[in-house]
Protein backbone atom coordinates (compact mmCIF):
# COMPACT_ATOMS: atom_id res chain seq x y z
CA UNK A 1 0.00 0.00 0.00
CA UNK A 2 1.38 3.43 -0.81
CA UNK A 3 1.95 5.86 1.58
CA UNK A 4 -1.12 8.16 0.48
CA UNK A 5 -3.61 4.68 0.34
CA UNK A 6 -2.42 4.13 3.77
CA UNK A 7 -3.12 7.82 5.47
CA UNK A 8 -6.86 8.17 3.18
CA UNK A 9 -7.74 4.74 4.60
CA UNK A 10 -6.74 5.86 7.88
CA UNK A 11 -8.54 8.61 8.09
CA UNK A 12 -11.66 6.93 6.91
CA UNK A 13 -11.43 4.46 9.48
CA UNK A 14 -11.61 7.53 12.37
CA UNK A 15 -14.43 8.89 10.65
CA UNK A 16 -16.60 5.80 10.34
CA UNK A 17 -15.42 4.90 14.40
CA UNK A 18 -16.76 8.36 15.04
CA UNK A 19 -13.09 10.03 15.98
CA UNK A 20 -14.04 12.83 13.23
CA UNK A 21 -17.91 13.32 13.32
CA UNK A 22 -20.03 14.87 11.11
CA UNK A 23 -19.35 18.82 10.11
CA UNK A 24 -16.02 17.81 12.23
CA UNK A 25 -12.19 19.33 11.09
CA UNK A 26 -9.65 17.27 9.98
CA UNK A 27 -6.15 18.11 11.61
CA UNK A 28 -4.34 20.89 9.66
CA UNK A 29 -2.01 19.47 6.93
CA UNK A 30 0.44 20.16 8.89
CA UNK A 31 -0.75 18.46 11.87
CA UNK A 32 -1.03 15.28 9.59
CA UNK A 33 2.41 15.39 8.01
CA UNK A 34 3.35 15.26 11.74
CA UNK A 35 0.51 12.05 12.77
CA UNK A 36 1.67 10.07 10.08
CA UNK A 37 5.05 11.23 9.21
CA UNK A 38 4.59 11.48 5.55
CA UNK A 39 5.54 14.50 3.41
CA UNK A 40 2.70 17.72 2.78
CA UNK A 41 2.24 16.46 -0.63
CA UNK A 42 1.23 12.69 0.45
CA UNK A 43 -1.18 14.34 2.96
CA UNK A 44 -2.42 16.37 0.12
CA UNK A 45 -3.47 13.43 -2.16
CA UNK A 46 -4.85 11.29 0.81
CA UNK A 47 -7.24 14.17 1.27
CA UNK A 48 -7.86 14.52 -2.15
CA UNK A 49 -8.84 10.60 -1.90
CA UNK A 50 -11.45 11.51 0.40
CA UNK A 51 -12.99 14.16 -1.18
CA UNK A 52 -13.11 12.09 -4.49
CA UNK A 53 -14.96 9.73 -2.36
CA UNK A 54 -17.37 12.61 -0.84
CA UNK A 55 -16.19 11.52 2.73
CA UNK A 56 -15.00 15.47 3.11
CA UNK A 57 -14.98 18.54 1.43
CA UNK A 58 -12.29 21.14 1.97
CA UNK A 59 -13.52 24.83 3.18
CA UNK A 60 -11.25 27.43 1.59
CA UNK A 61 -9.18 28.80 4.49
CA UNK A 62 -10.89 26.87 7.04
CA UNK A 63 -9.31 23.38 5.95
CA UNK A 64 -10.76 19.90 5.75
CA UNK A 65 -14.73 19.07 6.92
CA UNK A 66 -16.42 15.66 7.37
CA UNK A 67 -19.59 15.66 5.28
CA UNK A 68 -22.63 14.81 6.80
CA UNK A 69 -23.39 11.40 5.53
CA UNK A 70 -26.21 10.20 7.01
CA UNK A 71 -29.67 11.34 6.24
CA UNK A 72 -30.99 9.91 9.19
CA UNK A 73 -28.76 11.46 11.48
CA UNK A 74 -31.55 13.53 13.26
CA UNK A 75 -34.38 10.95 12.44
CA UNK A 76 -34.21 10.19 16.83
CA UNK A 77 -34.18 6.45 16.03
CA UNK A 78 -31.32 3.49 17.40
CA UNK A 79 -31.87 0.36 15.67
CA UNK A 80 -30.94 -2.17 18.46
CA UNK A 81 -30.05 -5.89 16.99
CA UNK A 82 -29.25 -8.99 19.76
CA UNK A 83 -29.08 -12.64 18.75
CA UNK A 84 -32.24 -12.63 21.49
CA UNK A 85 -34.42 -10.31 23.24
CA UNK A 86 -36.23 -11.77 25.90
CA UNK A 87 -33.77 -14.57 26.85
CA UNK A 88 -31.19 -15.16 29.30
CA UNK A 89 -28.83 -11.97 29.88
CA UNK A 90 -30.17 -9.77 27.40
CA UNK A 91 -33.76 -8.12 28.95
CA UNK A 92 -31.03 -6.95 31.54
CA UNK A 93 -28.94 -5.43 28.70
CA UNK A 94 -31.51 -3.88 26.74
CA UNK A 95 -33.03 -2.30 30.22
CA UNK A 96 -29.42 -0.54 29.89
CA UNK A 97 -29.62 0.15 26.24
CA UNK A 98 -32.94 1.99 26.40
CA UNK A 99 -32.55 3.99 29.77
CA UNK A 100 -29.49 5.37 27.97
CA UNK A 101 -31.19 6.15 24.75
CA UNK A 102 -34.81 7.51 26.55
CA UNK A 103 -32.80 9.98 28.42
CA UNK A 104 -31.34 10.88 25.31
CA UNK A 105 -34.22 11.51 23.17
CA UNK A 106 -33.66 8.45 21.18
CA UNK A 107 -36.18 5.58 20.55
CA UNK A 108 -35.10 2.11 19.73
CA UNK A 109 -36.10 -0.08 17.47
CA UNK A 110 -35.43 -3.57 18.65
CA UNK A 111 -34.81 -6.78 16.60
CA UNK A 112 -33.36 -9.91 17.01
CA UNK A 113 -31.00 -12.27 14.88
CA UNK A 114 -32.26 -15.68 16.60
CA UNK A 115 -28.37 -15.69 16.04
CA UNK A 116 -28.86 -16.85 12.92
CA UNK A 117 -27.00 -15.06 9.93
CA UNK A 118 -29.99 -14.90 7.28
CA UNK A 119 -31.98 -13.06 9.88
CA UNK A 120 -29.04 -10.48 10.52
CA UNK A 121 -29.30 -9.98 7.04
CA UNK A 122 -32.94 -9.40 6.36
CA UNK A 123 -32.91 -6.68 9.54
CA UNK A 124 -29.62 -4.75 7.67
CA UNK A 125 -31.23 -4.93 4.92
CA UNK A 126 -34.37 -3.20 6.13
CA UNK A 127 -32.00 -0.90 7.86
CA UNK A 128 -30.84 0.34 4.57
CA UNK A 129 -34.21 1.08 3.27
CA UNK A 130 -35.15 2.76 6.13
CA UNK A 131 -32.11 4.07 7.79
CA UNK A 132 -31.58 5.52 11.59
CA UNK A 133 -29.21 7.78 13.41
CA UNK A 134 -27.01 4.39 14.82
CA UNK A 135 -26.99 1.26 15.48
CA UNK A 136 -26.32 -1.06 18.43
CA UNK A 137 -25.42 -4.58 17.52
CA UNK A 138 -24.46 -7.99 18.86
CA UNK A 139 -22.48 -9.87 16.34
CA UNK A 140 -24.13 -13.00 15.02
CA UNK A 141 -22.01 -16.16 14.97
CA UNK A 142 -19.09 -14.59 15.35
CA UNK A 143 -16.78 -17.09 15.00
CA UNK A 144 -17.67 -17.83 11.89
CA UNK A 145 -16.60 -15.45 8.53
CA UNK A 146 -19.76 -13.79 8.41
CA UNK A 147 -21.31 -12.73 4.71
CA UNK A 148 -23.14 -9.69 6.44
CA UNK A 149 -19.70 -7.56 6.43
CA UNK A 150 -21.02 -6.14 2.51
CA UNK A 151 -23.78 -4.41 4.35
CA UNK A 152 -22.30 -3.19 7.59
CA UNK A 153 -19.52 -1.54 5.24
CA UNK A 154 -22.23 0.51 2.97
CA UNK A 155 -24.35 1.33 6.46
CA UNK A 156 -20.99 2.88 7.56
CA UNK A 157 -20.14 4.52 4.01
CA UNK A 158 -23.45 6.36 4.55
CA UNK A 159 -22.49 7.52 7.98
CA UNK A 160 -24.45 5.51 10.52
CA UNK A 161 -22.31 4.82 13.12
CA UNK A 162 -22.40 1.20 14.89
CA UNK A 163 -21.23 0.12 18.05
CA UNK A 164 -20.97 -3.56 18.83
CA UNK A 165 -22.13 -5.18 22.28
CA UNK A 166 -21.15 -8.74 23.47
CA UNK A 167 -19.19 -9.52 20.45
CA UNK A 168 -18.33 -7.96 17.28
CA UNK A 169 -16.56 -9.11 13.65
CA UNK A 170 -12.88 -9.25 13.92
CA UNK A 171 -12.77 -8.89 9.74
CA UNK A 172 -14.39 -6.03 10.13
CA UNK A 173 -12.78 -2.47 10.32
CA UNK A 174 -14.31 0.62 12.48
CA UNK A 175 -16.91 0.23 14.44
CA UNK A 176 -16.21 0.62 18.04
CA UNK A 177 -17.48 -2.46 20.20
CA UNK A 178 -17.82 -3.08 24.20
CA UNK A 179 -17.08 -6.48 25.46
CA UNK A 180 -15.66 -8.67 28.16
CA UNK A 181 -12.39 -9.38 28.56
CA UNK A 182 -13.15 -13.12 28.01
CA UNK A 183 -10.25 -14.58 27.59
CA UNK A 184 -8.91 -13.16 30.74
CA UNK A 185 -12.29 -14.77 32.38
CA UNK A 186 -11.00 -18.67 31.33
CA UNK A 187 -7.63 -17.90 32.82
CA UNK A 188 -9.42 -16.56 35.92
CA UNK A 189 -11.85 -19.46 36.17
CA UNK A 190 -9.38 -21.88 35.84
CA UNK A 191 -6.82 -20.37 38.17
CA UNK A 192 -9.51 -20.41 41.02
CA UNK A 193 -10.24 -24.29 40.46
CA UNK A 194 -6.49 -24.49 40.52
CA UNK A 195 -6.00 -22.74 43.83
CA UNK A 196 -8.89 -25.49 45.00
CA UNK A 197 -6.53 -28.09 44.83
CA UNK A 198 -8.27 -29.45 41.35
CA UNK A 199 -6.30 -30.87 38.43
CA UNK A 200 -8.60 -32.38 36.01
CA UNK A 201 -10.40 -29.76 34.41
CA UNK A 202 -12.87 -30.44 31.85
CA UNK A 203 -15.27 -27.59 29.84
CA UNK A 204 -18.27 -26.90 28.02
CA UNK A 205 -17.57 -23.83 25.57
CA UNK A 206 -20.28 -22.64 22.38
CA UNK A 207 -18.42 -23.18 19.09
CA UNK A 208 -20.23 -20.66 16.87
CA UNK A 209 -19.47 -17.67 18.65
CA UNK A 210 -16.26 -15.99 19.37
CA UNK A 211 -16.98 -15.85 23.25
CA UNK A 212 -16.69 -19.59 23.41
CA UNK A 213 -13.39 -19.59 21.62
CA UNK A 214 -11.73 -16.73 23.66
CA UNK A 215 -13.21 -18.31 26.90
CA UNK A 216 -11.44 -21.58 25.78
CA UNK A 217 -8.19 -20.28 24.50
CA UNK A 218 -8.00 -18.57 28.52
CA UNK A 219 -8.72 -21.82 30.04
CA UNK A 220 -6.13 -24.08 28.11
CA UNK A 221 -3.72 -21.47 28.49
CA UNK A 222 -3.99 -21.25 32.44
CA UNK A 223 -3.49 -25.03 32.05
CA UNK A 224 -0.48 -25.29 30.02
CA UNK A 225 0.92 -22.29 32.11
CA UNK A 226 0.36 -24.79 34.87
CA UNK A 227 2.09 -27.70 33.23
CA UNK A 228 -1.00 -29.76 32.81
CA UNK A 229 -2.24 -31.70 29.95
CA UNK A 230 -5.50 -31.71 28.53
CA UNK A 231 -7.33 -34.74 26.91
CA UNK A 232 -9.44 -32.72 24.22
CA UNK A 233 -12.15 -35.24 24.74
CA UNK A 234 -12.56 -33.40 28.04
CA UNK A 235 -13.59 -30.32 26.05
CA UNK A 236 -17.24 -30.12 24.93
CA UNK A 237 -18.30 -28.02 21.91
CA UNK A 238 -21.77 -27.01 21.16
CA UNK A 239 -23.95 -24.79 18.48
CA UNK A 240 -27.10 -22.98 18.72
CA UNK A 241 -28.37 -25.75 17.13
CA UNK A 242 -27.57 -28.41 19.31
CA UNK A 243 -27.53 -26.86 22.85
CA UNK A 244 -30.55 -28.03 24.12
CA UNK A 245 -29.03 -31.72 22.90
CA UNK A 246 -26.48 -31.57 25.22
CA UNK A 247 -27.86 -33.33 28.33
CA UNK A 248 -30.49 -35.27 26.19
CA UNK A 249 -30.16 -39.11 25.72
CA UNK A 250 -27.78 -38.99 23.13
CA UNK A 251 -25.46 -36.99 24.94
CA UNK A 252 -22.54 -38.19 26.98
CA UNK A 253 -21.68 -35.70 29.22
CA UNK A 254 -19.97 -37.83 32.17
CA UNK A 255 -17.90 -39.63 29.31
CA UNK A 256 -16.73 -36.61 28.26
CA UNK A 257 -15.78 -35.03 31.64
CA UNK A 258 -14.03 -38.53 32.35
CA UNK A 259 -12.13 -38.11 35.83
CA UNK A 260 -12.92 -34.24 36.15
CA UNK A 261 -13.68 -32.62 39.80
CA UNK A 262 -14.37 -29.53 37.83
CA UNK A 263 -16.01 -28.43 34.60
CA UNK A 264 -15.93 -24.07 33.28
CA UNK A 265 -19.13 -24.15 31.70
CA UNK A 266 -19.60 -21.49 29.00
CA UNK A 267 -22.18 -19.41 30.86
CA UNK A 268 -24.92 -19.97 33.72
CA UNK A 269 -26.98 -21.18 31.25
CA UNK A 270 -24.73 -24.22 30.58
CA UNK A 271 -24.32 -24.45 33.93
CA UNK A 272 -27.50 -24.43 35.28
CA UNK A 273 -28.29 -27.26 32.98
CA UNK A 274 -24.81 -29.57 33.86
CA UNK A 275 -25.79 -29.38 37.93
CA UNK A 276 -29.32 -30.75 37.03
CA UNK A 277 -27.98 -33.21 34.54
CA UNK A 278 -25.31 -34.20 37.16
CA UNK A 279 -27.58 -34.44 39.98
CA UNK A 280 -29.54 -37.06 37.90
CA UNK A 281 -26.87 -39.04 36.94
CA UNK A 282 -26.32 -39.13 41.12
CA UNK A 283 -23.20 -37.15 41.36
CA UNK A 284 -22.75 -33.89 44.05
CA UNK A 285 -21.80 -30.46 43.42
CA UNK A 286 -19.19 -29.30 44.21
CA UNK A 287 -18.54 -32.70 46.17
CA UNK A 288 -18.06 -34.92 43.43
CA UNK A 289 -17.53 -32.25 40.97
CA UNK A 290 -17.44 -28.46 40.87
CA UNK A 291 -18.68 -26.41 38.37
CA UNK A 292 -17.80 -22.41 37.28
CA UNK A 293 -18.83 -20.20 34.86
CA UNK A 294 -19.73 -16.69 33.13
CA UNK A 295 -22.68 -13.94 33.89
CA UNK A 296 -23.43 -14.27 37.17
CA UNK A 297 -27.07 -14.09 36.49
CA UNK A 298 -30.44 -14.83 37.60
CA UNK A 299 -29.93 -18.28 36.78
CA UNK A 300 -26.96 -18.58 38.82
CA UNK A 301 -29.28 -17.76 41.77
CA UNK A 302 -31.72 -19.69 40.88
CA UNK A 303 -29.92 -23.09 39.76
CA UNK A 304 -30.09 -26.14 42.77
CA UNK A 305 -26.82 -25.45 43.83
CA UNK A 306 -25.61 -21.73 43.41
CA UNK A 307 -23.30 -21.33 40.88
CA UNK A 308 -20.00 -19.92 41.00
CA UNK A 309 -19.91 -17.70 38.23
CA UNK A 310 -17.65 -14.04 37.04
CA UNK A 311 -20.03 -11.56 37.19
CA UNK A 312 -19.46 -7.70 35.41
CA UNK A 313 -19.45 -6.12 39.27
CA UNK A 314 -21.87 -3.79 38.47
CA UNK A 315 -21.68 -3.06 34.79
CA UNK A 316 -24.32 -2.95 32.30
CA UNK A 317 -22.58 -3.58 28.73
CA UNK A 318 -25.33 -2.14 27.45
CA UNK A 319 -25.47 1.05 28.86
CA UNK A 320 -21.95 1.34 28.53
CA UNK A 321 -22.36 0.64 24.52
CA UNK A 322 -25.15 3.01 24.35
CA UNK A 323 -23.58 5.56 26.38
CA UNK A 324 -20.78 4.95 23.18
CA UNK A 325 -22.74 5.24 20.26
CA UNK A 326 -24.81 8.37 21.93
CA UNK A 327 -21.51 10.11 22.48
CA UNK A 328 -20.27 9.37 18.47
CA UNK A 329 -24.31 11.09 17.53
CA UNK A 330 -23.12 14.07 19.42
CA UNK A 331 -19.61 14.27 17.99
CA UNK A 332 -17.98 13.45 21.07
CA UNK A 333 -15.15 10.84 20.56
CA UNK A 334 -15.65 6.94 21.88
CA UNK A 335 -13.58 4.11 21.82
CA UNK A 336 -13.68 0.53 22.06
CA UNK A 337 -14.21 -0.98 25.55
CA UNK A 338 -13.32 -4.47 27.78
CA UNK A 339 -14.87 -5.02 30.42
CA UNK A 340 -13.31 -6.83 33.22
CA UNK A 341 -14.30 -10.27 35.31
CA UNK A 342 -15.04 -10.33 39.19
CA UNK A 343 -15.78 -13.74 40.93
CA UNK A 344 -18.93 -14.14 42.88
CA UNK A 345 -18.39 -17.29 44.60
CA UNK A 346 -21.37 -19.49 45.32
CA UNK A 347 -21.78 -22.98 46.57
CA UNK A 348 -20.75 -24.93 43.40
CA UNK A 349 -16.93 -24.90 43.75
């Protein structure tokens, strides 16, 4: 990429994130031979790039402006799209999400993906035809390559700004996005079992979105860190599809786990399900075998035996990612969050 490529593309990237808003300067050529330590000249055609493109249009003696680029900019609607609405952690979320907007003067408009890609598509789609100030988003399958990316990158060519929640699309460029530091909670989990005196670790992790791969990539690096092997049969994957097979018939969960005290489950969810499931197969928890997880939600309350789980302590991703997006509307700058784990032990380890 030559020099000038790199700077234009650069600068488009800020402006889509919401670093240069709408009607915003630029930094004085000057200022931008200095950022990116190019000559006047390469600053000069970079700019010219973005004008070509209609991304800014340069005020004689006044210097570079972002145009505005999206129609709907004062329109007062948020389209809001989770993989569910009324399920597990989410009513929680959304609470956040439309506090934050309401005392803003923005309505949302709620939809949900089912997680399922084709749906994601049909709701950007309508998005498009009808298009709002912003959008707040939770990735859908995440850790797959998703063919959705097209229609996030012309939503953000026509200004909307998007702010991820929960998860977000590693392929693609820009939007900001606030999630947990998950990786760091699989080290964590496993580092408390550790300090329990367990050694045989086994987990449950979701394969289709990129939560259950970080949250596995912490917890078999906190056990190679601690010099112990792990049997991949001891690892459980699961999909959307076949979560509620799990603990069915077919399954074989106390194969899997083999000669585990412990099991990281994925979420409370998981969880929840595993301590019935193992309570039926006449094993105790945490006597026989302890279990851990992620949310610390209502269902970790609720489940037979408390669970163990890393809660946010306190936070509302939500709130926080509308608090985000609501700061990029009023040309205020954002950037991209992780939220930290805290432990709320319970009675399952």
């Amino acid at each position: 990429m030559k020099k000038y490529e790199y700077v234009a593309n650069s600068l488009s990237e800020e402006i889509k994130s919401g670093c240069y808003p709408n009607g915003a300067f630029l930094p004085t050529e000057e200022k931008l031979t200095e950022m990116y330590n190019v000559s006047r000249q390469t600053v000069r055609k970079a700019l010219s790039i973005l004008e070509e493109k209609d991304i800014i249009e340069k005020k004689q003696g006044s210097g570079s402006v972002v145009k505005t680029r999206n129609p709907a900019a004062g329109s007062g609607k948020v389209a809001v799209i989770a993989t569910y609405i009324d399920d597990y952690i989410f009513p929680g979320q959304l609470r956040g999400v439309e506090e934050v907007l309401s005392r803003n003067k923005y309505s949302a408009i709620l939809s949900a993906t089912g997680n399922r890609i084709c749906s994601e598509r049909r709701i950007l789609e309508g998005i498009l035809e009808d298009p709002v100030a912003g959008i707040l988003v939770e990735g859908t399958k995440t850790a797959f390559p998703n063919p959705n990316i097209d229609l996030y990158e012309k939503l953000a060519e026509r200004g909307i700004p998007i702010v991820f929640f929960n998860s977000c699309y590693p392929g693609l460029k820009g939007p900001l996005s606030v999630c947990a530091d998950n990786r760091r909670g699989g080290y964590e989990l496993v580092t408390y079992l550790l300090n329990k005196g367990h050694q045989s670790i086994a987990a449950i992790f979701k394969a289709d979105d990129i939560q259950g791969h970080e949250r596995y990539s912490g917890y078999i690096s906190a056990m190679f860190d601690n010099k112990l092997i792990v049997s991949d049969s001891k690892t459980v994957w699961y999909t959307t599809e076949t979560k509620d097979r799990i603990f069915d018939e077919t399954g074989d969960i106390l194969s899997s786990i083999g000669d585990a005290t412990a099991v990281v489950c994925y979420n409370d969810e998981i969880a929840f399900m595993l301590i019935k499931y193992l309570t039926a197969c006449g094993k105790r928890v945490p006597e026989d075998i302890a279990v851990v997880s992620f949310d610390n939600s209502s269902l970790s309350e609720m489940s037979p035996v408390k669970i163990t789980s890393l809660s946010y302590d306190g936070m509302n991703i939500g709130t926080i990612a509308a608090r985000k997006l609501v700061d990029i509307l009023s040309g205020r700058k954002a950037s991209s969050e992780l939220i930290p784990w805290k432990l709320a032990e319970k009675e399952s380890s």
